[in-house]
PDB file of N, CA and C in Angstrom:
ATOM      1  N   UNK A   1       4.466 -41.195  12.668  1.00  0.00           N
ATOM      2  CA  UNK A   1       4.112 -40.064  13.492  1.00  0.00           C
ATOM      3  C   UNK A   1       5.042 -38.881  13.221  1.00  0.00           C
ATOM      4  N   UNK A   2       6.243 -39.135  12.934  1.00  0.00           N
ATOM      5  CA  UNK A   2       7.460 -38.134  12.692  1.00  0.00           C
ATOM      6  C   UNK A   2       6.999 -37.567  11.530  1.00  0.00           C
ATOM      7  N   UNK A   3       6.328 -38.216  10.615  1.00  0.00           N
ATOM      8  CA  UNK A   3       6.402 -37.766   9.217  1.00  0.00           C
ATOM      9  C   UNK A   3       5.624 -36.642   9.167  1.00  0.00           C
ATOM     10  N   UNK A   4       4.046 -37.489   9.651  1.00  0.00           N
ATOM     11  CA  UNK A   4       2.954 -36.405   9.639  1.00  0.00           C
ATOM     12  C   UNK A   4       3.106 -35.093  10.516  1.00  0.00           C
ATOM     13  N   UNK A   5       4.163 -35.360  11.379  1.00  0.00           N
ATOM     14  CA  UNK A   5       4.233 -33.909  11.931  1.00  0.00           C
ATOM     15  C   UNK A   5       5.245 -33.188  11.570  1.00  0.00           C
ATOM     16  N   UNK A   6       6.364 -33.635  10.721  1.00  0.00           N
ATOM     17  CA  UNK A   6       7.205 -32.721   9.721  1.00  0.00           C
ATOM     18  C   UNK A   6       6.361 -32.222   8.878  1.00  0.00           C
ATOM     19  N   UNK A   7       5.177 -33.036   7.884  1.00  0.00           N
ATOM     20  CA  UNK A   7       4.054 -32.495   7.197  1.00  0.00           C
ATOM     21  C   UNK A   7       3.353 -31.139   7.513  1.00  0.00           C
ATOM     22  N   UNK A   8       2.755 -31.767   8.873  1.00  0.00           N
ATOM     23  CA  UNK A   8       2.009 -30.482   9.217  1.00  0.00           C
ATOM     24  C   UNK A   8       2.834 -29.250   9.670  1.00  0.00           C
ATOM     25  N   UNK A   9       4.133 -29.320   9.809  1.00  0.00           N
ATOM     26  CA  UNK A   9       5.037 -28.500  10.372  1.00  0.00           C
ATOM     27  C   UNK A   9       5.687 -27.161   9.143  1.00  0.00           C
ATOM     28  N   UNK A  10       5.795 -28.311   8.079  1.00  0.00           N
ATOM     29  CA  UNK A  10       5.887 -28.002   6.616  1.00  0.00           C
ATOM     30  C   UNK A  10       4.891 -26.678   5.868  1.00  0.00           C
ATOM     31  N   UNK A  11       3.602 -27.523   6.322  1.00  0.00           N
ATOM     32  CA  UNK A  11       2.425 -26.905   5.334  1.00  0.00           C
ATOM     33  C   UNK A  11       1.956 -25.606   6.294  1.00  0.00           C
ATOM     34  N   UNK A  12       2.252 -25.370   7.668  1.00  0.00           N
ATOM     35  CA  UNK A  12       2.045 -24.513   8.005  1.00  0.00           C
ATOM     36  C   UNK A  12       3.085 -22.999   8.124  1.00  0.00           C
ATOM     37  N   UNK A  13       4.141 -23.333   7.837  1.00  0.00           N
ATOM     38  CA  UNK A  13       5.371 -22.438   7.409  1.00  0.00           C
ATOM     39  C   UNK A  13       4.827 -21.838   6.423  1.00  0.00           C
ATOM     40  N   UNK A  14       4.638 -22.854   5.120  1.00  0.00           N
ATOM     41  CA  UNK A  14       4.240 -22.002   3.455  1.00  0.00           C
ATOM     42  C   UNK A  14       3.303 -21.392   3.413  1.00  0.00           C
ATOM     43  N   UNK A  15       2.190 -21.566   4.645  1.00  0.00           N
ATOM     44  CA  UNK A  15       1.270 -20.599   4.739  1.00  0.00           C
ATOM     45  C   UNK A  15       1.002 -19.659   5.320  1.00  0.00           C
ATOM     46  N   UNK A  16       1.972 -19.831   6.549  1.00  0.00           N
ATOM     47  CA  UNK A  16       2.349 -18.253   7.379  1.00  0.00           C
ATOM     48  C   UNK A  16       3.443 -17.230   5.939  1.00  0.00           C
ATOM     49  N   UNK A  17       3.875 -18.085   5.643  1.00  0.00           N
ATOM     50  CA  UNK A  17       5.053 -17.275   4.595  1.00  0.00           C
ATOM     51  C   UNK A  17       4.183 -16.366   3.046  1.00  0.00           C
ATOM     52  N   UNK A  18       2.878 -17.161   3.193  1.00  0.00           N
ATOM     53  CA  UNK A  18       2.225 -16.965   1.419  1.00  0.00           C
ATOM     54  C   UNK A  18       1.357 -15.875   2.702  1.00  0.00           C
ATOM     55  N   UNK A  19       0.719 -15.966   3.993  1.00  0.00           N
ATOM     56  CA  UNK A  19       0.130 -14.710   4.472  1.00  0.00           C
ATOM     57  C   UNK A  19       0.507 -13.816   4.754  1.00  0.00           C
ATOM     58  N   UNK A  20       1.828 -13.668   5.111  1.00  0.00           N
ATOM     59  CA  UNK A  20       2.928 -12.597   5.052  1.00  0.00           C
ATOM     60  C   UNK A  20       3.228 -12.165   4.169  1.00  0.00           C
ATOM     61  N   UNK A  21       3.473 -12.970   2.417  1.00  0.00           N
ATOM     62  CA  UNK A  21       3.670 -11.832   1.822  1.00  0.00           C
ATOM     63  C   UNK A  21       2.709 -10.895   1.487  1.00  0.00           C
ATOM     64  N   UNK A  22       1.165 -11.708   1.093  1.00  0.00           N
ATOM     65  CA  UNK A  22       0.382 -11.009   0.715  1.00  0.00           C
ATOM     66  C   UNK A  22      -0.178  -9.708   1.575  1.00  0.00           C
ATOM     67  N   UNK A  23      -0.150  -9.767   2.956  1.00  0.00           N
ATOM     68  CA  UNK A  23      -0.085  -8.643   3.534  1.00  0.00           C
ATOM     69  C   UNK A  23       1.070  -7.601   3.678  1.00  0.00           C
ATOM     70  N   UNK A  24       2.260  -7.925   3.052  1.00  0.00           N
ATOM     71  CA  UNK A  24       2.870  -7.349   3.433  1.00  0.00           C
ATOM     72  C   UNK A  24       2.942  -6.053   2.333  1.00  0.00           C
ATOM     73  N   UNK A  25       2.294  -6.594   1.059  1.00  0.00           N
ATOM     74  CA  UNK A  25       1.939  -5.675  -0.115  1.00  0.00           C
ATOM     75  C   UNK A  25       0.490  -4.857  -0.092  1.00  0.00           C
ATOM     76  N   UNK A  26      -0.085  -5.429   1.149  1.00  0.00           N
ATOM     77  CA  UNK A  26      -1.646  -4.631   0.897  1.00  0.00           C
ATOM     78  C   UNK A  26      -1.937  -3.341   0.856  1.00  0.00           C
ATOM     79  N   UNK A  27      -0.655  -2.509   1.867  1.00  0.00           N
ATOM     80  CA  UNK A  27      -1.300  -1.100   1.768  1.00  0.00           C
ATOM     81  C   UNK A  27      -0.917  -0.359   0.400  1.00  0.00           C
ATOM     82  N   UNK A  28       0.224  -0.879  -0.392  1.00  0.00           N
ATOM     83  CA  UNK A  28       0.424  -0.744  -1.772  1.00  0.00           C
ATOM     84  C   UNK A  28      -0.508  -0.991  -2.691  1.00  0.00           C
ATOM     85  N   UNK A  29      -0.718  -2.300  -3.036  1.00  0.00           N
ATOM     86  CA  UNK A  29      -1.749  -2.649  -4.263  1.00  0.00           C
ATOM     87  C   UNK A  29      -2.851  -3.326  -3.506  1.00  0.00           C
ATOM     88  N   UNK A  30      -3.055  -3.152  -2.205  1.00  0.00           N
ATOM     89  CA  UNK A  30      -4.832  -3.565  -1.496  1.00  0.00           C
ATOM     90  C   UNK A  30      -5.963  -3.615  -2.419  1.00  0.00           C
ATOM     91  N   UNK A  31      -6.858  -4.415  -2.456  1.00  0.00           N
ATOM     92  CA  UNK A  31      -8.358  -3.990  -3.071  1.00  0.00           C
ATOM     93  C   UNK A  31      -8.866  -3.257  -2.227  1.00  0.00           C
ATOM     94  N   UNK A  32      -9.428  -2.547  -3.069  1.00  0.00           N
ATOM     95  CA  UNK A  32     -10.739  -1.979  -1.993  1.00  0.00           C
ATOM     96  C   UNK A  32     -10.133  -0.536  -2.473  1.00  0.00           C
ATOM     97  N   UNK A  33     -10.805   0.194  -1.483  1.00  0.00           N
ATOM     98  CA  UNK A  33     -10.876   1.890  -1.532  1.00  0.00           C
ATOM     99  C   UNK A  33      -9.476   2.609  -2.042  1.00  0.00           C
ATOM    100  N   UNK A  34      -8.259   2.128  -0.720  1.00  0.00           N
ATOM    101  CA  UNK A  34      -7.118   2.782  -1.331  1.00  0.00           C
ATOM    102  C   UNK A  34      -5.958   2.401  -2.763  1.00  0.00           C
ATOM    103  N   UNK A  35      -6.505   0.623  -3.091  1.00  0.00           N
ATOM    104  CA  UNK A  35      -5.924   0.151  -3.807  1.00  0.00           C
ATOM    105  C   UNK A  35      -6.810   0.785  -5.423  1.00  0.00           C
ATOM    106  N   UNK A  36      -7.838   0.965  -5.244  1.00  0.00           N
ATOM    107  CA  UNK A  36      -8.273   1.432  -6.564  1.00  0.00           C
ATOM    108  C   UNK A  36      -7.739   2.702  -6.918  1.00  0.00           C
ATOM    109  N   UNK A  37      -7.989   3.650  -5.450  1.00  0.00           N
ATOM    110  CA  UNK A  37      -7.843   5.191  -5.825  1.00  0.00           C
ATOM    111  C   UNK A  37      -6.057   5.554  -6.107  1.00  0.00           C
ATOM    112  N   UNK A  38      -5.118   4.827  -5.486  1.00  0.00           N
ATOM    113  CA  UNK A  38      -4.054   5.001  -5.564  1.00  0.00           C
ATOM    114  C   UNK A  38      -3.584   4.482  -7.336  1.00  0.00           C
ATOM    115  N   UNK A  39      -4.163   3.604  -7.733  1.00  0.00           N
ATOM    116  CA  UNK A  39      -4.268   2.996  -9.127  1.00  0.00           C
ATOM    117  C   UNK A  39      -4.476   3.932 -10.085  1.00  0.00           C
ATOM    118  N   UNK A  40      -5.115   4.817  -9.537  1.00  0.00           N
ATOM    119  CA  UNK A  40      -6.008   6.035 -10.624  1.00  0.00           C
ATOM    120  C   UNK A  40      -4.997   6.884 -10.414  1.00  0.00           C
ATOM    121  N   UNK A  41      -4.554   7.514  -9.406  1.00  0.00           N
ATOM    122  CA  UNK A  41      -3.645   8.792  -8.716  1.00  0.00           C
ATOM    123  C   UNK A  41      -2.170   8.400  -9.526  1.00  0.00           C
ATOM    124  N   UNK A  42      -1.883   7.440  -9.221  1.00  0.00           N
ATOM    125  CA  UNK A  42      -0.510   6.844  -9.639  1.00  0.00           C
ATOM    126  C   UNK A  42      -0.234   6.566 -11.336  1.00  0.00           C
ATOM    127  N   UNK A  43      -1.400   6.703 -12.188  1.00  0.00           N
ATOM    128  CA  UNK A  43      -1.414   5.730 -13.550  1.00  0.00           C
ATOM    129  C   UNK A  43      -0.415   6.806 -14.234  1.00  0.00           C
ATOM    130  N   UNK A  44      -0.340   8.010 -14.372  1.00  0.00           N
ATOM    131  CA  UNK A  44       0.580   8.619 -15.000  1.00  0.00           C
ATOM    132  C   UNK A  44       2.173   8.788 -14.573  1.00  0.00           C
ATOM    133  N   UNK A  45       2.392   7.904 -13.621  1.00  0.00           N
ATOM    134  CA  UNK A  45       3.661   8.143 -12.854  1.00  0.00           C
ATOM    135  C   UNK A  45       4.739   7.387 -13.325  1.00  0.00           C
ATOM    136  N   UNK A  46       5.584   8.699 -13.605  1.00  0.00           N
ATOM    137  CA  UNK A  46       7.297   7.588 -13.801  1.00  0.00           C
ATOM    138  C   UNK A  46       7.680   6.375 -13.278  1.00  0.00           C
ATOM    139  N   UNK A  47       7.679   6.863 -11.500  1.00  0.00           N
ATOM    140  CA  UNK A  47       8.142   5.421 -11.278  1.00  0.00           C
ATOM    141  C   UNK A  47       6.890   4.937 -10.320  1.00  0.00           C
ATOM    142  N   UNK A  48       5.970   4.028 -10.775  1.00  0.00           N
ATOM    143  CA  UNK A  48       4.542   3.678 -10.673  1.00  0.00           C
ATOM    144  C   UNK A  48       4.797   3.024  -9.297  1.00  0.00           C
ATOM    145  N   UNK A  49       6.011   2.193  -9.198  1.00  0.00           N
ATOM    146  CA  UNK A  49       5.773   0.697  -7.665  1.00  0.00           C
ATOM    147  C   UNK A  49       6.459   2.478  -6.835  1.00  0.00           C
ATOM    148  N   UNK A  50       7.182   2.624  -6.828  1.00  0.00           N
ATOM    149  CA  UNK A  50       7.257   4.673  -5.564  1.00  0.00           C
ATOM    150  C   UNK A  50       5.887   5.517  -5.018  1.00  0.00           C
ATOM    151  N   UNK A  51       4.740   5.418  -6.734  1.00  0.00           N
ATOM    152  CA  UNK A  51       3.763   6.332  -6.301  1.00  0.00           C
ATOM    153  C   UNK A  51       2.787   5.587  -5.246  1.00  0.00           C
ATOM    154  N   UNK A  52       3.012   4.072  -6.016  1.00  0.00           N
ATOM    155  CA  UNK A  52       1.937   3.196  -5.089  1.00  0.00           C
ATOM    156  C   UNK A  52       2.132   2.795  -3.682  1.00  0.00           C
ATOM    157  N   UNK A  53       3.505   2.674  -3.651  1.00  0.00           N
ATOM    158  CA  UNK A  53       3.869   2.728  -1.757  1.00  0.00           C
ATOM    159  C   UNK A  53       3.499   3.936  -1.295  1.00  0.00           C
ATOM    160  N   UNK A  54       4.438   4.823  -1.769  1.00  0.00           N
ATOM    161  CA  UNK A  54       3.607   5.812  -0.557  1.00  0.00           C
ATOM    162  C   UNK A  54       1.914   6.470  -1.040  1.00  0.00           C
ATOM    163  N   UNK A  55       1.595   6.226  -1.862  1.00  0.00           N
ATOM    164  CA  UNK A  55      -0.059   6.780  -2.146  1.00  0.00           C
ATOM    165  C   UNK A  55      -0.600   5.501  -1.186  1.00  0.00           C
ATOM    166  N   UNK A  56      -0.121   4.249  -0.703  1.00  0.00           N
ATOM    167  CA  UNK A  56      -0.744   3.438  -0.328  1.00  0.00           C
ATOM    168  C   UNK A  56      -0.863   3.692   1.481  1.00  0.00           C
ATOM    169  N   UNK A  57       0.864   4.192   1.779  1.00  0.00           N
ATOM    170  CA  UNK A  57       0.791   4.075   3.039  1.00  0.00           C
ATOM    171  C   UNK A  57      -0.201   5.997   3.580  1.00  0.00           C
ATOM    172  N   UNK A  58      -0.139   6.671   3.193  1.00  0.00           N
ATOM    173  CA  UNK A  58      -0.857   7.962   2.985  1.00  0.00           C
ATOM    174  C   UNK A  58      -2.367   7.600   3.366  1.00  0.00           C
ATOM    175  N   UNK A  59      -2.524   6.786   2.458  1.00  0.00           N
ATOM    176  CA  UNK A  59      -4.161   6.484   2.288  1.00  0.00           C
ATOM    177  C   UNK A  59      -4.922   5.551   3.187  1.00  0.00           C
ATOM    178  N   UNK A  60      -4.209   4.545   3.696  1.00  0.00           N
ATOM    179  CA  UNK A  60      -4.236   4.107   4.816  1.00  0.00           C
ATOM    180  C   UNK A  60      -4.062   5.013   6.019  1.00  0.00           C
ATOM    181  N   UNK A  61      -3.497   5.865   6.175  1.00  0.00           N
ATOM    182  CA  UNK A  61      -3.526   6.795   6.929  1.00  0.00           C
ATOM    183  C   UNK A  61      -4.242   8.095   7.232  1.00  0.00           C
ATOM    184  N   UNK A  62      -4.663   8.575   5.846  1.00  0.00           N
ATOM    185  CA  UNK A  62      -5.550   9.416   5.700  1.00  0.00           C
ATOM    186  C   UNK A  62      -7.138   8.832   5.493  1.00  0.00           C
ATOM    187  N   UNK A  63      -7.103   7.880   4.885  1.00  0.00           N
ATOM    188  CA  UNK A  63      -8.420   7.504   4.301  1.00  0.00           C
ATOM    189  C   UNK A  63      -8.953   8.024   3.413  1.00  0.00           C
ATOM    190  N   UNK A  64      -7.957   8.840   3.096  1.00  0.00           N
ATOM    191  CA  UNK A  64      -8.651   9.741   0.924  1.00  0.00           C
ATOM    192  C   UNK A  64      -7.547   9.311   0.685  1.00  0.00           C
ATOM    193  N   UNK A  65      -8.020   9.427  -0.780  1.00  0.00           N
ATOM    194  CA  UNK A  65      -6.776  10.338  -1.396  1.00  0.00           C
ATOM    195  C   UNK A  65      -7.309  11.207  -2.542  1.00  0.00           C
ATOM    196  N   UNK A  66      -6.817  12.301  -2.904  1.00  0.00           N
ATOM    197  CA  UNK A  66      -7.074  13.218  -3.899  1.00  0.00           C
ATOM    198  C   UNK A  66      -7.775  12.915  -5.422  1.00  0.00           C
ATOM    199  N   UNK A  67      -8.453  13.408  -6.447  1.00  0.00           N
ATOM    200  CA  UNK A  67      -8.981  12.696  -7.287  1.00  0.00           C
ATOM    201  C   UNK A  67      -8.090  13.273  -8.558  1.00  0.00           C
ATOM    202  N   UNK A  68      -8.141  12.509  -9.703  1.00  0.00           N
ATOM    203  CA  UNK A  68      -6.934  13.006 -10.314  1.00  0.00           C
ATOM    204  C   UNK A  68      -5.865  12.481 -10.293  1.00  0.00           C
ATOM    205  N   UNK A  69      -4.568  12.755 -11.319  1.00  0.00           N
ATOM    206  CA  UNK A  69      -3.369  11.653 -11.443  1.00  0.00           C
ATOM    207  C   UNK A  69      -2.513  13.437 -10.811  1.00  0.00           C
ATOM    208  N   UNK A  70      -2.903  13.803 -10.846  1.00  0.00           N
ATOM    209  CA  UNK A  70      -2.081  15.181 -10.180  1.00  0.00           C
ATOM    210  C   UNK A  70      -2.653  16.405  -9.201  1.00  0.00           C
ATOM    211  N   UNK A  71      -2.464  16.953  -8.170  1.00  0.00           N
ATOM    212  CA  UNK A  71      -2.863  18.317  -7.545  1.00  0.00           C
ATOM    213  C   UNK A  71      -4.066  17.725  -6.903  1.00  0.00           C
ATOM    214  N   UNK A  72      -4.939  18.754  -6.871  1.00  0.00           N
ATOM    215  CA  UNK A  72      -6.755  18.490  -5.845  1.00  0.00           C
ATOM    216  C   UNK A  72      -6.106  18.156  -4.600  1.00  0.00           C
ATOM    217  N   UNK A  73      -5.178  18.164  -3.990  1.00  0.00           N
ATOM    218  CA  UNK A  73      -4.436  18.112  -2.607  1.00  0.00           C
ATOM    219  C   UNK A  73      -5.706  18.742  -1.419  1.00  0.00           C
ATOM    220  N   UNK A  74      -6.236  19.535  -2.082  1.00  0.00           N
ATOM    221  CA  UNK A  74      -7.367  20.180  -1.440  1.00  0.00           C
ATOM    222  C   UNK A  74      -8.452  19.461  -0.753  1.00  0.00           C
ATOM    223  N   UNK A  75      -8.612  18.786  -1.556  1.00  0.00           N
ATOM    224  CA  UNK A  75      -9.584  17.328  -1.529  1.00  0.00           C
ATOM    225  C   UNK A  75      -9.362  16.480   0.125  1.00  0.00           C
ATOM    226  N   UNK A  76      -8.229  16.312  -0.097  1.00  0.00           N
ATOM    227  CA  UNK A  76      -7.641  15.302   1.645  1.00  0.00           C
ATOM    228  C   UNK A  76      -6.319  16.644   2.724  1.00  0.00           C
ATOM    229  N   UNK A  77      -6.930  17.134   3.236  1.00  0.00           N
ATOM    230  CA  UNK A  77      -5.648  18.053   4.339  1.00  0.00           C
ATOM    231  C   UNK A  77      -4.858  17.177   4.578  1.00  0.00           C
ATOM    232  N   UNK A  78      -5.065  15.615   5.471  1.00  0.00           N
ATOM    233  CA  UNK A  78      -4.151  15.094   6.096  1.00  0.00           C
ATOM    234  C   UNK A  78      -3.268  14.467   5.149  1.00  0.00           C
ATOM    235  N   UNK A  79      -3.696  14.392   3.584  1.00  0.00           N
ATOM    236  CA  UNK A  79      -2.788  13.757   2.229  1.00  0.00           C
ATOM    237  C   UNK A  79      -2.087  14.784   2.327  1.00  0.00           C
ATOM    238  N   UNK A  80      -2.649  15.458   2.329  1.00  0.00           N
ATOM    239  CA  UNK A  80      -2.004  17.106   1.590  1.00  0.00           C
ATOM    240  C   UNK A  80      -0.481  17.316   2.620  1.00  0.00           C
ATOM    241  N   UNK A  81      -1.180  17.533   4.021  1.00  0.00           N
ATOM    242  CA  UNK A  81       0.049  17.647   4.658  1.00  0.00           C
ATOM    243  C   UNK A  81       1.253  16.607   5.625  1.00  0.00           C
ATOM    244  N   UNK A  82       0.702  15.650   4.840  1.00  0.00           N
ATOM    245  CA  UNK A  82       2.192  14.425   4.842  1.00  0.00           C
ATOM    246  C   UNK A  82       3.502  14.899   4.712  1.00  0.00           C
ATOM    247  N   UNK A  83       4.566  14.828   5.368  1.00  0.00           N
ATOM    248  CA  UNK A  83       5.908  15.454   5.319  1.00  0.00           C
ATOM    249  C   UNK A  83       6.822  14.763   5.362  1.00  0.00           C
ATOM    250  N   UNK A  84       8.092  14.176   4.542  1.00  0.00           N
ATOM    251  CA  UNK A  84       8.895  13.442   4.855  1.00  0.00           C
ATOM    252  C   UNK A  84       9.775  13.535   5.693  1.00  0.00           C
ATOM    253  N   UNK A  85      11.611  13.208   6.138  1.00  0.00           N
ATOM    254  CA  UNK A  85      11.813  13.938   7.221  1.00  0.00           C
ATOM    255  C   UNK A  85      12.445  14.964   6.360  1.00  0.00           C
ATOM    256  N   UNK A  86      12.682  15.191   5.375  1.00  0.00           N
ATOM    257  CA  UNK A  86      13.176  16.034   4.665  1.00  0.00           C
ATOM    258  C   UNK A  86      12.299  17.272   4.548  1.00  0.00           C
ATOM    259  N   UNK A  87      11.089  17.235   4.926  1.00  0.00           N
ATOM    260  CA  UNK A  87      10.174  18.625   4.855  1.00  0.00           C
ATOM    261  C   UNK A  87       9.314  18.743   3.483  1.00  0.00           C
ATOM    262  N   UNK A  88       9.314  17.845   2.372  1.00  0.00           N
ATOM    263  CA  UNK A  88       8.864  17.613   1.334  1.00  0.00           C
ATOM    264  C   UNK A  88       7.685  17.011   1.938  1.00  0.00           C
ATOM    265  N   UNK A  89       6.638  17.174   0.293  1.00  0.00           N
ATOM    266  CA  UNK A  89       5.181  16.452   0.572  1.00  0.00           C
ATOM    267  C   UNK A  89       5.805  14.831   0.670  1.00  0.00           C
ATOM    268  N   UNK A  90       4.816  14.235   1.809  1.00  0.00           N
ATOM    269  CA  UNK A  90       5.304  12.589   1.306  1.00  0.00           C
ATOM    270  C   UNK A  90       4.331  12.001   0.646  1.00  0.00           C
ATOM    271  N   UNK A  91       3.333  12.377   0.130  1.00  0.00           N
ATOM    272  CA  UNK A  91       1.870  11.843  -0.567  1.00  0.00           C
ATOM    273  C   UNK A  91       2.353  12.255  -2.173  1.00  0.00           C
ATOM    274  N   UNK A  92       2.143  11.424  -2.787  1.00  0.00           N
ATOM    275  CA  UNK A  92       1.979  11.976  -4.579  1.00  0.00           C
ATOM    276  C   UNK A  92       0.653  12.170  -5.074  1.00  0.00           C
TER     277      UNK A  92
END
């Protein structure tokens, strides 16, 4: 009885732990709408895992994002006017 419930005690840890990570990367590399468009926006970027966090958390937030690996900011206002606390754009 001890065993099987160290077992089940076991197998349910590695799977709260394997659903946590994978969500914990979704608004970054997600499928779907923002994970493709941020893929496209981001492909010319120096530092690619930077453009994809924040193009991810933006886009989740905005629900666009701009078309193009640069500018069309025009395209999404609420991308467009993302601000860090520094007063910079926070969207790439």
């Amino acid at each position: 009885m001890k065993v099987l419930f160290a077992t089940l005690l076991l197998v349910t840890l590695v799977l709260t732990s394997l659903i946590h990570s994978t969500m914990a990367h979704s608004p970054v590399l997600g499928e779907g709408y923002c994970g493709k468009k941020c893929a496209v926006r981001c492909s010319k970027a120096g530092v690619k895992d930077r453009c994809l966090k924040y193009c991810g958390i933006c886009c989740n937030e905005c629900k666009c994002v701009p078309s193009g690996t640069y500018g069309n900011k025009h395209e999404c206002p609420c991308y467009r006017d993302k601000k860090n606390s520094k007063g910079h754009p926070k969207c790439p």
